[in-house]
N, C-alpha and C. Protein backbone atom coordinates (compact mmCIF):
# COMPACT_ATOMS: atom_id res chain seq x y z
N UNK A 1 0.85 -1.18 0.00
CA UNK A 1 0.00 0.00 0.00
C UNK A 1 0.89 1.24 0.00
N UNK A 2 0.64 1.95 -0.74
CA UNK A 2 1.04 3.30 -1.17
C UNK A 2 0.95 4.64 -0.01
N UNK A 3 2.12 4.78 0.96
CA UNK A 3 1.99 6.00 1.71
C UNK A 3 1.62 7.11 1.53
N UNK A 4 0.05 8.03 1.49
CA UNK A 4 0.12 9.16 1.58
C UNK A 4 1.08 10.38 1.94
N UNK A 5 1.16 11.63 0.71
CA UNK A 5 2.07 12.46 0.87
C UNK A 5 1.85 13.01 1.82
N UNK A 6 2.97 13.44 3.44
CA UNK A 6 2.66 14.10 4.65
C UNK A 6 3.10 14.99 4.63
N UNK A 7 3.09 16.18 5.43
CA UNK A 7 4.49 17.10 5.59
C UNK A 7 4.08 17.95 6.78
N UNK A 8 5.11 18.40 7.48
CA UNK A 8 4.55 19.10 8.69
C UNK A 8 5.12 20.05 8.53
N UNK A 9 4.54 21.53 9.15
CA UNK A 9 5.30 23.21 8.81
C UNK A 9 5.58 23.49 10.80
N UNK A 10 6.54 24.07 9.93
CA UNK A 10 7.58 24.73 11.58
C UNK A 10 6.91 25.75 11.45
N UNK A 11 6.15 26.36 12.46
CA UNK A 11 5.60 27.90 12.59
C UNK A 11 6.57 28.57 13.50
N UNK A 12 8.18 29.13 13.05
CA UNK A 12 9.07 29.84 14.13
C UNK A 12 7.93 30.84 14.65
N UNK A 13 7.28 31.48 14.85
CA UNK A 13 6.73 32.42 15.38
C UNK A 13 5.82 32.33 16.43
N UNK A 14 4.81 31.14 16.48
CA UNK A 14 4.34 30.58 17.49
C UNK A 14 5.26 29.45 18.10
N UNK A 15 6.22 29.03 17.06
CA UNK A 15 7.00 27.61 17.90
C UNK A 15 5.94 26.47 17.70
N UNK A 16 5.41 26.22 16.95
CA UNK A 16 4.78 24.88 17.10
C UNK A 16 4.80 24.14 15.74
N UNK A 17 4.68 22.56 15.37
CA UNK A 17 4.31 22.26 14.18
C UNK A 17 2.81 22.28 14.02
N UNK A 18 2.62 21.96 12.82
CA UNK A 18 0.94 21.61 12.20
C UNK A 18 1.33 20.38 11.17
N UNK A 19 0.66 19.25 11.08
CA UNK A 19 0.75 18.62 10.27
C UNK A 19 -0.13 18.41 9.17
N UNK A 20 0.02 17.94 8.06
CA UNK A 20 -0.72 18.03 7.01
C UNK A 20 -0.65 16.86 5.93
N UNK A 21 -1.52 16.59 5.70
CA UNK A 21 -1.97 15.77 4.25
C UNK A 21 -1.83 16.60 2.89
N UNK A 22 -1.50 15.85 1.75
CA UNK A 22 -2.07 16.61 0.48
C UNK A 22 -3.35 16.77 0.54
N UNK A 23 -4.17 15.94 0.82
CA UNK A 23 -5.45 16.06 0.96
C UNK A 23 -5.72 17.36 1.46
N UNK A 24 -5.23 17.25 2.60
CA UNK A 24 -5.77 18.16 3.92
C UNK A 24 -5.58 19.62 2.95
N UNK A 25 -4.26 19.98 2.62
CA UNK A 25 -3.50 21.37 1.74
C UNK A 25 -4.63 22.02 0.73
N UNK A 26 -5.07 20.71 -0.22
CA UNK A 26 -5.86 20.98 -1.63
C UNK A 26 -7.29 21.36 -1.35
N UNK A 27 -7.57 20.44 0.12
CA UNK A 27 -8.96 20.71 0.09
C UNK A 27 -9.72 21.35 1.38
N UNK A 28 -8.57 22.05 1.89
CA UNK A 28 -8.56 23.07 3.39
C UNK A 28 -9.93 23.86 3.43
N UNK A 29 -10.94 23.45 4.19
CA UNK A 29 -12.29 24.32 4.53
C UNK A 29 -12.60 24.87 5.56
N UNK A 30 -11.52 24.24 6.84
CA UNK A 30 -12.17 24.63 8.05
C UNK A 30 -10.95 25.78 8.31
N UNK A 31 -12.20 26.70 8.57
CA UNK A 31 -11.31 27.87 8.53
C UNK A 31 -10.96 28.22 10.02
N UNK A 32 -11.25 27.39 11.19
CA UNK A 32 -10.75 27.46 12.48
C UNK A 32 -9.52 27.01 12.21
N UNK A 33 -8.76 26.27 11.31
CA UNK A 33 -7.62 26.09 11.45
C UNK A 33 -7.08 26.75 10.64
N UNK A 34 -5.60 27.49 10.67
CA UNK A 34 -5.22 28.14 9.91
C UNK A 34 -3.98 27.48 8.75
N UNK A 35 -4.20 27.53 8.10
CA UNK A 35 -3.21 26.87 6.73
C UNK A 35 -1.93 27.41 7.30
N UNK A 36 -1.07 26.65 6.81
CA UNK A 36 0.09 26.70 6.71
C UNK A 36 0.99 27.85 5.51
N UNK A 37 1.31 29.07 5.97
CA UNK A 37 2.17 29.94 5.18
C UNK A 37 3.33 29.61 4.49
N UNK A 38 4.07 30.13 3.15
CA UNK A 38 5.27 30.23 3.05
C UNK A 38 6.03 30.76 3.15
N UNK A 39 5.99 31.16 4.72
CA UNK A 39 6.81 31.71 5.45
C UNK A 39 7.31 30.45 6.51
N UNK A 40 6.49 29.51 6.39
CA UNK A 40 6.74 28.20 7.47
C UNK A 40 7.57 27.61 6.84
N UNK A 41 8.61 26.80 7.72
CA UNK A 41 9.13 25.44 7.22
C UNK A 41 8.75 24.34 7.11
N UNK A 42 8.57 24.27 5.78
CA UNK A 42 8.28 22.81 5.29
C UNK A 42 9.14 21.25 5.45
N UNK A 43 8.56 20.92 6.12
CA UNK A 43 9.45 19.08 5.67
C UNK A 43 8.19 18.35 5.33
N UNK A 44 8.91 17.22 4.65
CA UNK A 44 8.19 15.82 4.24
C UNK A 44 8.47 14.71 4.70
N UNK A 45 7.39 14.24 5.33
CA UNK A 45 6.78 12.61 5.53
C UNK A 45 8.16 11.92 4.89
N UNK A 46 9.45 11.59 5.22
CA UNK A 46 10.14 10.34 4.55
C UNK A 46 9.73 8.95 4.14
N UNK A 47 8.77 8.39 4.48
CA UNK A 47 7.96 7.24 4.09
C UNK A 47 8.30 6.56 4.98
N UNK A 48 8.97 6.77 6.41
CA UNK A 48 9.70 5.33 6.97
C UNK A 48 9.37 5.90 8.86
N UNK A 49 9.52 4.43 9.20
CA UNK A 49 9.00 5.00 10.86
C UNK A 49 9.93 4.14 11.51
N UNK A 50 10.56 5.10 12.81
CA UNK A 50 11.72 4.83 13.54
C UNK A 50 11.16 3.68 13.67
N UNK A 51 12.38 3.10 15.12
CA UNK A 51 12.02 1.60 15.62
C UNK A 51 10.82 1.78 16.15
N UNK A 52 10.06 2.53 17.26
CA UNK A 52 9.02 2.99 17.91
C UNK A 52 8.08 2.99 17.03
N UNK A 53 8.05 2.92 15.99
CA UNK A 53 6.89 3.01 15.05
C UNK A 53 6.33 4.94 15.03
N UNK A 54 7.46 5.45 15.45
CA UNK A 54 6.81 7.08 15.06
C UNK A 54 7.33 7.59 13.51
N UNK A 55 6.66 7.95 13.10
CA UNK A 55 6.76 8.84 12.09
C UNK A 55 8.13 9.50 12.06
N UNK A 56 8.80 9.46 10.41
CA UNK A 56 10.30 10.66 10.42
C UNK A 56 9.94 11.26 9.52
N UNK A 57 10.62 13.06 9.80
CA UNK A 57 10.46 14.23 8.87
C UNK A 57 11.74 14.33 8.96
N UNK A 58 11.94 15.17 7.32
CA UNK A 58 12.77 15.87 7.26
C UNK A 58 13.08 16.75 8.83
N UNK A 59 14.35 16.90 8.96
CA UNK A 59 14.77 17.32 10.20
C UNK A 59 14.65 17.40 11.35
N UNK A 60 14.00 15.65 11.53
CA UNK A 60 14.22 15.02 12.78
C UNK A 60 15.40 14.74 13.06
N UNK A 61 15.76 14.43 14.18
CA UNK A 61 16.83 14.73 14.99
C UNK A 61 17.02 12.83 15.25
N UNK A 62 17.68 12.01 14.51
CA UNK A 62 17.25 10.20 14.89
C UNK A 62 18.88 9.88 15.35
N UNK A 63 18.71 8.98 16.16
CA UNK A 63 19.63 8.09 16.91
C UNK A 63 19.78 6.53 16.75
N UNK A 64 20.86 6.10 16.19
CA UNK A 64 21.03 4.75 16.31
C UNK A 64 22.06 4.26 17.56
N UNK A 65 20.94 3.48 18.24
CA UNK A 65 21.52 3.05 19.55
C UNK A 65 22.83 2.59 19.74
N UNK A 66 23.33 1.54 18.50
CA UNK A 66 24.49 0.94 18.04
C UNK A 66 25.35 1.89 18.03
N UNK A 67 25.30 2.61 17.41
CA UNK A 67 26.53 3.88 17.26
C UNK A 67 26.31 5.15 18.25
N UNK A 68 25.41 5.56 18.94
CA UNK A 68 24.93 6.45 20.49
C UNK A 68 25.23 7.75 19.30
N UNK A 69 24.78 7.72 18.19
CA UNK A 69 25.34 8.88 17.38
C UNK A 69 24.17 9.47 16.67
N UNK A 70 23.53 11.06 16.81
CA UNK A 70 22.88 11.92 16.40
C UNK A 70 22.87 12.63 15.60
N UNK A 71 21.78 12.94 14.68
CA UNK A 71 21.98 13.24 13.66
C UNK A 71 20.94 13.65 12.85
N UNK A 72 20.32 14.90 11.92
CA UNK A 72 19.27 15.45 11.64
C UNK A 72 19.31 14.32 10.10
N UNK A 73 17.70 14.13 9.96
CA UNK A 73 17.01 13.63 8.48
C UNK A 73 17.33 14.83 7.83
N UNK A 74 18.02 14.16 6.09
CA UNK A 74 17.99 15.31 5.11
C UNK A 74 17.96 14.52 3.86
N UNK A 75 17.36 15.23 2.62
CA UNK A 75 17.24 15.00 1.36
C UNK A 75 18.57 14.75 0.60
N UNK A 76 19.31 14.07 -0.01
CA UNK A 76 20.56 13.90 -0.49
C UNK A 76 20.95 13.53 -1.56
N UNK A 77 20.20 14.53 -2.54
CA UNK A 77 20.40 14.25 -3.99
C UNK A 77 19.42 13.15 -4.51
N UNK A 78 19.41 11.96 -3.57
CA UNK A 78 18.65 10.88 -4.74
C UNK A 78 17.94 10.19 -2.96
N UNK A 79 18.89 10.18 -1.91
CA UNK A 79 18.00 9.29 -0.91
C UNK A 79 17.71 10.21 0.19
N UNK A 80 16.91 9.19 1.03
CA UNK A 80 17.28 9.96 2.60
C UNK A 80 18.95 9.95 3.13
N UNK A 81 18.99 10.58 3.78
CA UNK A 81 20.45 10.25 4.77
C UNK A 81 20.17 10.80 5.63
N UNK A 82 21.07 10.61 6.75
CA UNK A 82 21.19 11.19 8.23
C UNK A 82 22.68 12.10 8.29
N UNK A 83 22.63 13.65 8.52
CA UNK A 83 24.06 13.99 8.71
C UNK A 83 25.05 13.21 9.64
N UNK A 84 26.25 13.07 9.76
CA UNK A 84 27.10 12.20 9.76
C UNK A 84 26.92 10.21 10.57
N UNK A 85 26.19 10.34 9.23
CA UNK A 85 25.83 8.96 9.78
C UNK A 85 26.14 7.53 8.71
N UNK A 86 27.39 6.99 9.09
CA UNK A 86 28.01 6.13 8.21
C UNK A 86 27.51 4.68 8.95
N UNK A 87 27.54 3.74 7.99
CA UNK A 87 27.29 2.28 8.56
C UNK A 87 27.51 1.17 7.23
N UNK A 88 28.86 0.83 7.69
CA UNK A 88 29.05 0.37 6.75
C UNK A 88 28.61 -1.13 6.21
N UNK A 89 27.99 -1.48 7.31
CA UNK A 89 27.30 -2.89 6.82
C UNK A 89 25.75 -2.75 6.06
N UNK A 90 24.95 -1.19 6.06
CA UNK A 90 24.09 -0.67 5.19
C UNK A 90 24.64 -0.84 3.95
N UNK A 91 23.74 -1.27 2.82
CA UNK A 91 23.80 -0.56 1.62
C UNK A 91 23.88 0.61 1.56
N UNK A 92 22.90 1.30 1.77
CA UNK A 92 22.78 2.81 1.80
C UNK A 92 21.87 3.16 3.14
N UNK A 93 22.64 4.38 3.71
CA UNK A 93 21.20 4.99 4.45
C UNK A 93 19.93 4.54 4.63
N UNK A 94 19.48 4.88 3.07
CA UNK A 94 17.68 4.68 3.29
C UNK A 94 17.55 3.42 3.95
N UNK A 95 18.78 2.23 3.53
CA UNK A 95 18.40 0.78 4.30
C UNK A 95 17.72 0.92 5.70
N UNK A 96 18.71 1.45 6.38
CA UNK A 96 18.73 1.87 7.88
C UNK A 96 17.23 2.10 8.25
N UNK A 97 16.28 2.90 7.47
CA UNK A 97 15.39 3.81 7.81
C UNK A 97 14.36 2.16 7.84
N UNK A 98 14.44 1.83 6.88
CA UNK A 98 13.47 0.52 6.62
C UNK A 98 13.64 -0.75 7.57
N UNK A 99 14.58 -0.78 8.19
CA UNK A 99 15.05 -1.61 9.15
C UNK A 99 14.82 -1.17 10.13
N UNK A 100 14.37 -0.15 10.77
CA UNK A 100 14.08 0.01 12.33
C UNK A 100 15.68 0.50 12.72
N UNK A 101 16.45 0.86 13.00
CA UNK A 101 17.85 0.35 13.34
C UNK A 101 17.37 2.26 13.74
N UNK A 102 16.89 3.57 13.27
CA UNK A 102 16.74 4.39 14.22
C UNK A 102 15.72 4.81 14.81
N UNK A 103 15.96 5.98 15.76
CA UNK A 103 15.08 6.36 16.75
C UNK A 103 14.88 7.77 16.54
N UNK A 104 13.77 8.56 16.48
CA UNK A 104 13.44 9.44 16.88
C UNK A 104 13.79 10.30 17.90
N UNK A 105 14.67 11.14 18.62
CA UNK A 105 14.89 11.83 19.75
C UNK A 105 14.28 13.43 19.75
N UNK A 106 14.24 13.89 18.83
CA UNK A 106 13.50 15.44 18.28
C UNK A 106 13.94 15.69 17.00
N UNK A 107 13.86 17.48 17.10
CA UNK A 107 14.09 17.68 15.75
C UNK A 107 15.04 19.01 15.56
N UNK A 108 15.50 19.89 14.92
CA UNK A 108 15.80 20.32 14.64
C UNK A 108 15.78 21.99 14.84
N UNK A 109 14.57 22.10 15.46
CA UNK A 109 14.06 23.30 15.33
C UNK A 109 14.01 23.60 17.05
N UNK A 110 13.08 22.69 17.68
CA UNK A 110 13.18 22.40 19.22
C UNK A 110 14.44 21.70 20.08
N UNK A 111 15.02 20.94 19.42
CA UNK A 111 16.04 20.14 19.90
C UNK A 111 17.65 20.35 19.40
N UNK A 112 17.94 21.64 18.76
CA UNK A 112 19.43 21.54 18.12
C UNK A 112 20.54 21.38 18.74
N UNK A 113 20.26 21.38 19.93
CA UNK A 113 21.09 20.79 20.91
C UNK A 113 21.88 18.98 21.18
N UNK A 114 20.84 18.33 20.34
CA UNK A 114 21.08 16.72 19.87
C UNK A 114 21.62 16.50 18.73
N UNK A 115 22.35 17.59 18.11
CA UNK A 115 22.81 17.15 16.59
C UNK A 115 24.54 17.31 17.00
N UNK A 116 24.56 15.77 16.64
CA UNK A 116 26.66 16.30 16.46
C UNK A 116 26.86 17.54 15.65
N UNK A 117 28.07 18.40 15.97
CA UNK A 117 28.58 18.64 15.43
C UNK A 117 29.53 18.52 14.54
């Protein structure tokens, strides 16, 4: 089954996310909630869910226990990757994501305090 497109917006100004469907974007009626600006930061739904079974966005903040090593979700030309996150018994990155092998700890925006430098 085919994952619906997700994406959640960083509102720096209130500090909070909103999450969203394509659905939700194209066919927005309830006007108690307020749409998402492009002034917000956008990430996307990566298609893949930590070991916990939570949801990863672009610039979540994920941890593989094996290596105690942190590191933000990013787009990388053709896959997912994690900034400095090598494993060399992966094929690639994206393997990792499909295997459970990380964790969710935050993100990027609330948490920049969890990203190696």
């Amino acid at each position: 089954m085919r994952e619906i497109l997700k994406f959640r917006a960083w509102d720096g100004l209130n500090k909070v996310f909103t999450y969203w469907t394509m659905n939700d974007l194209c066919n927005h009626t309830d006007l108690s909630v307020e749409k998402p600006s492009f002034t917000d930061e956008w990430m996307l739904f990566i298609g893949h869910k930590d070991k916990n079974g939570k949801e990863i966005y672009e610039g979540d903040i994920v941890r593989s226990g094996a290596l105690l090593l942190a590191g933000a979700v990013y787009w990388d030309k053709y896959m997912w990757n994690v900034k400095d996150y090598y494993d060399a018994s992966a094929d690639n990155p994206t393997d990792a994501f499909s295997e459970g092998v990380f964790e969710v700890i935050g993100n990027i925006y609330e948490n920049p305090e969890l990203q190696c430098n």
